[in-house]
C-alpha atoms as a PDB file:
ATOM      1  CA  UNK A   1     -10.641  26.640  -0.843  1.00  0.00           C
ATOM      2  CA  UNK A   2     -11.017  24.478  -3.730  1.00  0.00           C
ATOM      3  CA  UNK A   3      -7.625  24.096  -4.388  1.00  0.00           C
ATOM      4  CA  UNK A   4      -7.866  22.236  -0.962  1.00  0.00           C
ATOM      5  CA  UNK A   5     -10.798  20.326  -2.023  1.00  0.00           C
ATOM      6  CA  UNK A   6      -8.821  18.898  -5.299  1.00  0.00           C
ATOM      7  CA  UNK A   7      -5.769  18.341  -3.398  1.00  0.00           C
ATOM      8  CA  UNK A   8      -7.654  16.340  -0.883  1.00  0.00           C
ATOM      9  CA  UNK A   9      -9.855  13.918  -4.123  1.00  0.00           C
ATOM     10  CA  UNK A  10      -6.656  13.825  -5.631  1.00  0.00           C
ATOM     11  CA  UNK A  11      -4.805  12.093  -1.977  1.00  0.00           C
ATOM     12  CA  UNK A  12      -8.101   9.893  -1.592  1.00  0.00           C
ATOM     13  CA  UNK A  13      -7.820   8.662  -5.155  1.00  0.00           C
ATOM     14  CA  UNK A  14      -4.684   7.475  -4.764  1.00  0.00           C
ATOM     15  CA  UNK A  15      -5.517   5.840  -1.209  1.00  0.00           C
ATOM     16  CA  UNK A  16      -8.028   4.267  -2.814  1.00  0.00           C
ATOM     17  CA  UNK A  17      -6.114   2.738  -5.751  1.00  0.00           C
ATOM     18  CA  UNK A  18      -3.194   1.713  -3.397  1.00  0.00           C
ATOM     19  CA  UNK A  19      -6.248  -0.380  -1.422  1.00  0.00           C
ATOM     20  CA  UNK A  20      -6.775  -3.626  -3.347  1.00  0.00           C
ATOM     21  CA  UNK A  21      -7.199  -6.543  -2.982  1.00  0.00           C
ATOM     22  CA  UNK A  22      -4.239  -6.848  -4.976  1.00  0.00           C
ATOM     23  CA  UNK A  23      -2.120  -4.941  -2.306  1.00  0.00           C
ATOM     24  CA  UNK A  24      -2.948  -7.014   0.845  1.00  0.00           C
ATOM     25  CA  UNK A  25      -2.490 -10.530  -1.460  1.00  0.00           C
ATOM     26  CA  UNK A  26       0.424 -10.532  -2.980  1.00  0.00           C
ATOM     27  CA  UNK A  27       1.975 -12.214  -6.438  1.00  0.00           C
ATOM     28  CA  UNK A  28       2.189 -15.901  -6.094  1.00  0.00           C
ATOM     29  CA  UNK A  29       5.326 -17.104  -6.535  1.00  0.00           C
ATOM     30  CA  UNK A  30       5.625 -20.729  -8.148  1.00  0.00           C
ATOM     31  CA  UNK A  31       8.503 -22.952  -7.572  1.00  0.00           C
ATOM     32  CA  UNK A  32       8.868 -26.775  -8.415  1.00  0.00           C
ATOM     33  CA  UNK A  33       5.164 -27.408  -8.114  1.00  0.00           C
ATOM     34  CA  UNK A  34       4.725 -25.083  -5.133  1.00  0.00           C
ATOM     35  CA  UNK A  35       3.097 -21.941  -5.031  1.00  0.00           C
ATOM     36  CA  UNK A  36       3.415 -19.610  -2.553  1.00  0.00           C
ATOM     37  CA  UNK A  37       1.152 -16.330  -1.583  1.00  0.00           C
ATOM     38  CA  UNK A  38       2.151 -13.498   0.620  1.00  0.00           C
ATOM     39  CA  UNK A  39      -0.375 -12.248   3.111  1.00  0.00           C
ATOM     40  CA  UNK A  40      -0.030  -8.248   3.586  1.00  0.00           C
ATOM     41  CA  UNK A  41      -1.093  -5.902   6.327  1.00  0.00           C
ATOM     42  CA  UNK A  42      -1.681  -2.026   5.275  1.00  0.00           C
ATOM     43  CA  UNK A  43      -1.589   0.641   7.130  1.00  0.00           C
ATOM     44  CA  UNK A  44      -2.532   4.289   6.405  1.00  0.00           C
ATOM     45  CA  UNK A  45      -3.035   7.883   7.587  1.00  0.00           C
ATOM     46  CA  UNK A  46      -3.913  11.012   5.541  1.00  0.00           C
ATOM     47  CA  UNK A  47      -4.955  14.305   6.909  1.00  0.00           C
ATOM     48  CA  UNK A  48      -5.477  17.729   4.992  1.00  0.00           C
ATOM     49  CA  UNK A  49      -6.889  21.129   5.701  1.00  0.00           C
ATOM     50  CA  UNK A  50      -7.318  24.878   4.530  1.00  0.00           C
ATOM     51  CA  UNK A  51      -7.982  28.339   5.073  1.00  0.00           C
ATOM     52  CA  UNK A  52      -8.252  31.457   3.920  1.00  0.00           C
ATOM     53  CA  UNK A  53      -9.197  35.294   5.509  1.00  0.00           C
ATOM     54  CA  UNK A  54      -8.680  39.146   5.049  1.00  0.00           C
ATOM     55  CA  UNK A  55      -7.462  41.310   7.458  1.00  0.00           C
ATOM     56  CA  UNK A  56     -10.231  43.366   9.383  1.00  0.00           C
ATOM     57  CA  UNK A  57      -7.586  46.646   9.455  1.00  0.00           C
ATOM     58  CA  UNK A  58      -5.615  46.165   6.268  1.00  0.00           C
ATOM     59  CA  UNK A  59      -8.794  44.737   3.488  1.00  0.00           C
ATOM     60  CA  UNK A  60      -6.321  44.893   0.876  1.00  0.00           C
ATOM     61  CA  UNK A  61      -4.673  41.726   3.182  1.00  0.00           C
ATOM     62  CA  UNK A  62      -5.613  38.800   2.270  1.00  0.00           C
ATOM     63  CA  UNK A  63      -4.403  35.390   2.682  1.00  0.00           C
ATOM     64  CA  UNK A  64      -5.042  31.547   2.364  1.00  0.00           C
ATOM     65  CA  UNK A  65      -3.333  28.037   2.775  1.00  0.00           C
ATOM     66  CA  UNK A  66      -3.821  24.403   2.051  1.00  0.00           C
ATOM     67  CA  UNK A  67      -2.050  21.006   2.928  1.00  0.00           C
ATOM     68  CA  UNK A  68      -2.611  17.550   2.596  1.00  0.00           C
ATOM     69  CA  UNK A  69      -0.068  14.969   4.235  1.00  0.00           C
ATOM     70  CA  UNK A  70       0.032  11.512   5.257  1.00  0.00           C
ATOM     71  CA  UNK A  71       1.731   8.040   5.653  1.00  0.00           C
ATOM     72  CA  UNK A  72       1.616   4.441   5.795  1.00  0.00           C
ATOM     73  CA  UNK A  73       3.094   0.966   5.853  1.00  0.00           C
ATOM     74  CA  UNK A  74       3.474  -2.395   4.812  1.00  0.00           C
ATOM     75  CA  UNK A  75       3.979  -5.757   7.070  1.00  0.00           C
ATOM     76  CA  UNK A  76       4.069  -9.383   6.055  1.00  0.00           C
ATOM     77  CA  UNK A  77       1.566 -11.213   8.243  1.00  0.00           C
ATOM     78  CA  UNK A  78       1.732 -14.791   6.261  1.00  0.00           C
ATOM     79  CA  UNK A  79       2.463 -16.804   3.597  1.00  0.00           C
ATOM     80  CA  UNK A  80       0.133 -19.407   1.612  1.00  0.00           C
ATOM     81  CA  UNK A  81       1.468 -22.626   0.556  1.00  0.00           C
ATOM     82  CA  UNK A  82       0.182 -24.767  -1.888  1.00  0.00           C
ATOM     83  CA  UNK A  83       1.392 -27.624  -3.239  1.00  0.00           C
ATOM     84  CA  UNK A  84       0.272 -31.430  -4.025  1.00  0.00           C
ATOM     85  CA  UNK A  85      -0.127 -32.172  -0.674  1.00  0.00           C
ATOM     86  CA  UNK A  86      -2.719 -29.483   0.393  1.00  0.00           C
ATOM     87  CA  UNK A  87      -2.646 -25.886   1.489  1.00  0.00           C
ATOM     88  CA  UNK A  88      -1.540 -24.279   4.707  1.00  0.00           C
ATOM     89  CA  UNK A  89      -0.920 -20.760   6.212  1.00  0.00           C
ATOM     90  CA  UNK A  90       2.305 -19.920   8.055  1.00  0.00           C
ATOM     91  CA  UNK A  91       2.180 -17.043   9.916  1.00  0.00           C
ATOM     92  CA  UNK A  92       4.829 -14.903   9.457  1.00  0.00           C
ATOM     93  CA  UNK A  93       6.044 -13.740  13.509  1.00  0.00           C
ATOM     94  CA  UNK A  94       7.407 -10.158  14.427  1.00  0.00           C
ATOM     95  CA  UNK A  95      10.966  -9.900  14.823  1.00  0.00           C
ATOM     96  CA  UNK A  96      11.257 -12.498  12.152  1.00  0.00           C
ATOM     97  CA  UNK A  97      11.886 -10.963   8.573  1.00  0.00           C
ATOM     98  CA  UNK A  98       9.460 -11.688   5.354  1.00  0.00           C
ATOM     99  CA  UNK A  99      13.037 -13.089   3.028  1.00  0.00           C
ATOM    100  CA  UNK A 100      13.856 -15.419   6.066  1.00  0.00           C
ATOM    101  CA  UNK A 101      10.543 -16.957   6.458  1.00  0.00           C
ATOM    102  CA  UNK A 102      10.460 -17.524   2.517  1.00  0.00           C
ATOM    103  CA  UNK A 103      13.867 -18.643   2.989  1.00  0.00           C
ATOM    104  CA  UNK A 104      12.843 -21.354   5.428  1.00  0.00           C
ATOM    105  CA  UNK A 105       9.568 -22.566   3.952  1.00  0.00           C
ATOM    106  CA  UNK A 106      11.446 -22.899   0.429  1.00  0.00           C
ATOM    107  CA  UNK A 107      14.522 -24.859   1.972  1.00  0.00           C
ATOM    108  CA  UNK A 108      11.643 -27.410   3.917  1.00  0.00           C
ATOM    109  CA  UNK A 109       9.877 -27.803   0.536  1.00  0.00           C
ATOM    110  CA  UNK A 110      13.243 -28.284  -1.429  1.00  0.00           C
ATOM    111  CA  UNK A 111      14.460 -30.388   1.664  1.00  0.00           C
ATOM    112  CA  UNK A 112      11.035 -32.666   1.279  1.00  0.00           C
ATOM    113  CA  UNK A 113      11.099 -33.174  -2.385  1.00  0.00           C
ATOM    114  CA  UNK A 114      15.041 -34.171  -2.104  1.00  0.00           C
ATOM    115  CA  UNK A 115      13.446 -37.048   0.542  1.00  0.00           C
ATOM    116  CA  UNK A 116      10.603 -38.036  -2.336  1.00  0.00           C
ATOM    117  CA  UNK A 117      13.619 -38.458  -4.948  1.00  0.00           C
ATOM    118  CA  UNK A 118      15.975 -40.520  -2.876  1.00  0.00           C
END
C-alpha cells in the first residue's frame, strides 16, 4: 500500500504546484504602452486507489495493485487591458478563440493610436 500512498503525494504535489495564482493570471503582454493580462479558468480531476490480498486456498498467492490517473484543462475567460486611458476587462465568449480576441483588441488599440497620430 504505500507505494499507493507515494504515488498519490507525488499526483497532489504536482496539482498543487500547477494551482497558482500564476496559472489562472497569465504573463502580461506589453505592446505600445498597452498591457494586456489573460484571465484563465482551470479545471482538474485526479483519482487513485490500491489493493492488495492473499488467496484463502493458495497462501503462497498473493497479489496487489495501485493507480493514480487524472485530467484537466485550460480556457481563456478574459483579457485585462491597461493602458493610459484606464483599465477594462473583456470577456473572452465561447465559440470565440483566445488568438482572435487578442487579435481584435490589439487591432482596436493599434486602430486608436493611428487616430491619436493623424
Amino acid at each position: 500500500m504505500e507505494h499507493v500512498e507515494n504515488l498519490l503525494k507525488t499526483t497532489l504535489t504536482e496539482v498543487e504546484r500547477i494551482l497558482s495564482s500564476r496559472a489562472v493570471v497569465g504573463e502580461p503582454i506589453t505592446m505600445e504602452g498597452h498591457t494586456i493580462i489573460p484571465l484563465l479558468s482551470i479545471g482538474f480531476g485526479f483519482g487513485g486507489g490500491g489493493g492488495s490480498g492473499k488467496d484463502q486456498k493458495l497462501s503462497s498467492v498473493e497479489g496487489a495493485g495501485g493507480g493514480a490517473g487524472g485530467g484537466g484543462g485550460v480556457k481563456p475567460v478574459a483579457v485585462i487591458i491597461i493602458s493610459k486611458d484606464g483599465v477594462r476587462v473583456e470577456p473572452v465568449r465561447w465559440g470565440t478563440a483566445m488568438a482572435g480576441k487578442l487579435g481584435d483588441i490589439i487591432g482596436t488599440i493599434m486602430d486608436k493610436r493611428r487616430e491619436r497620430r493623424d
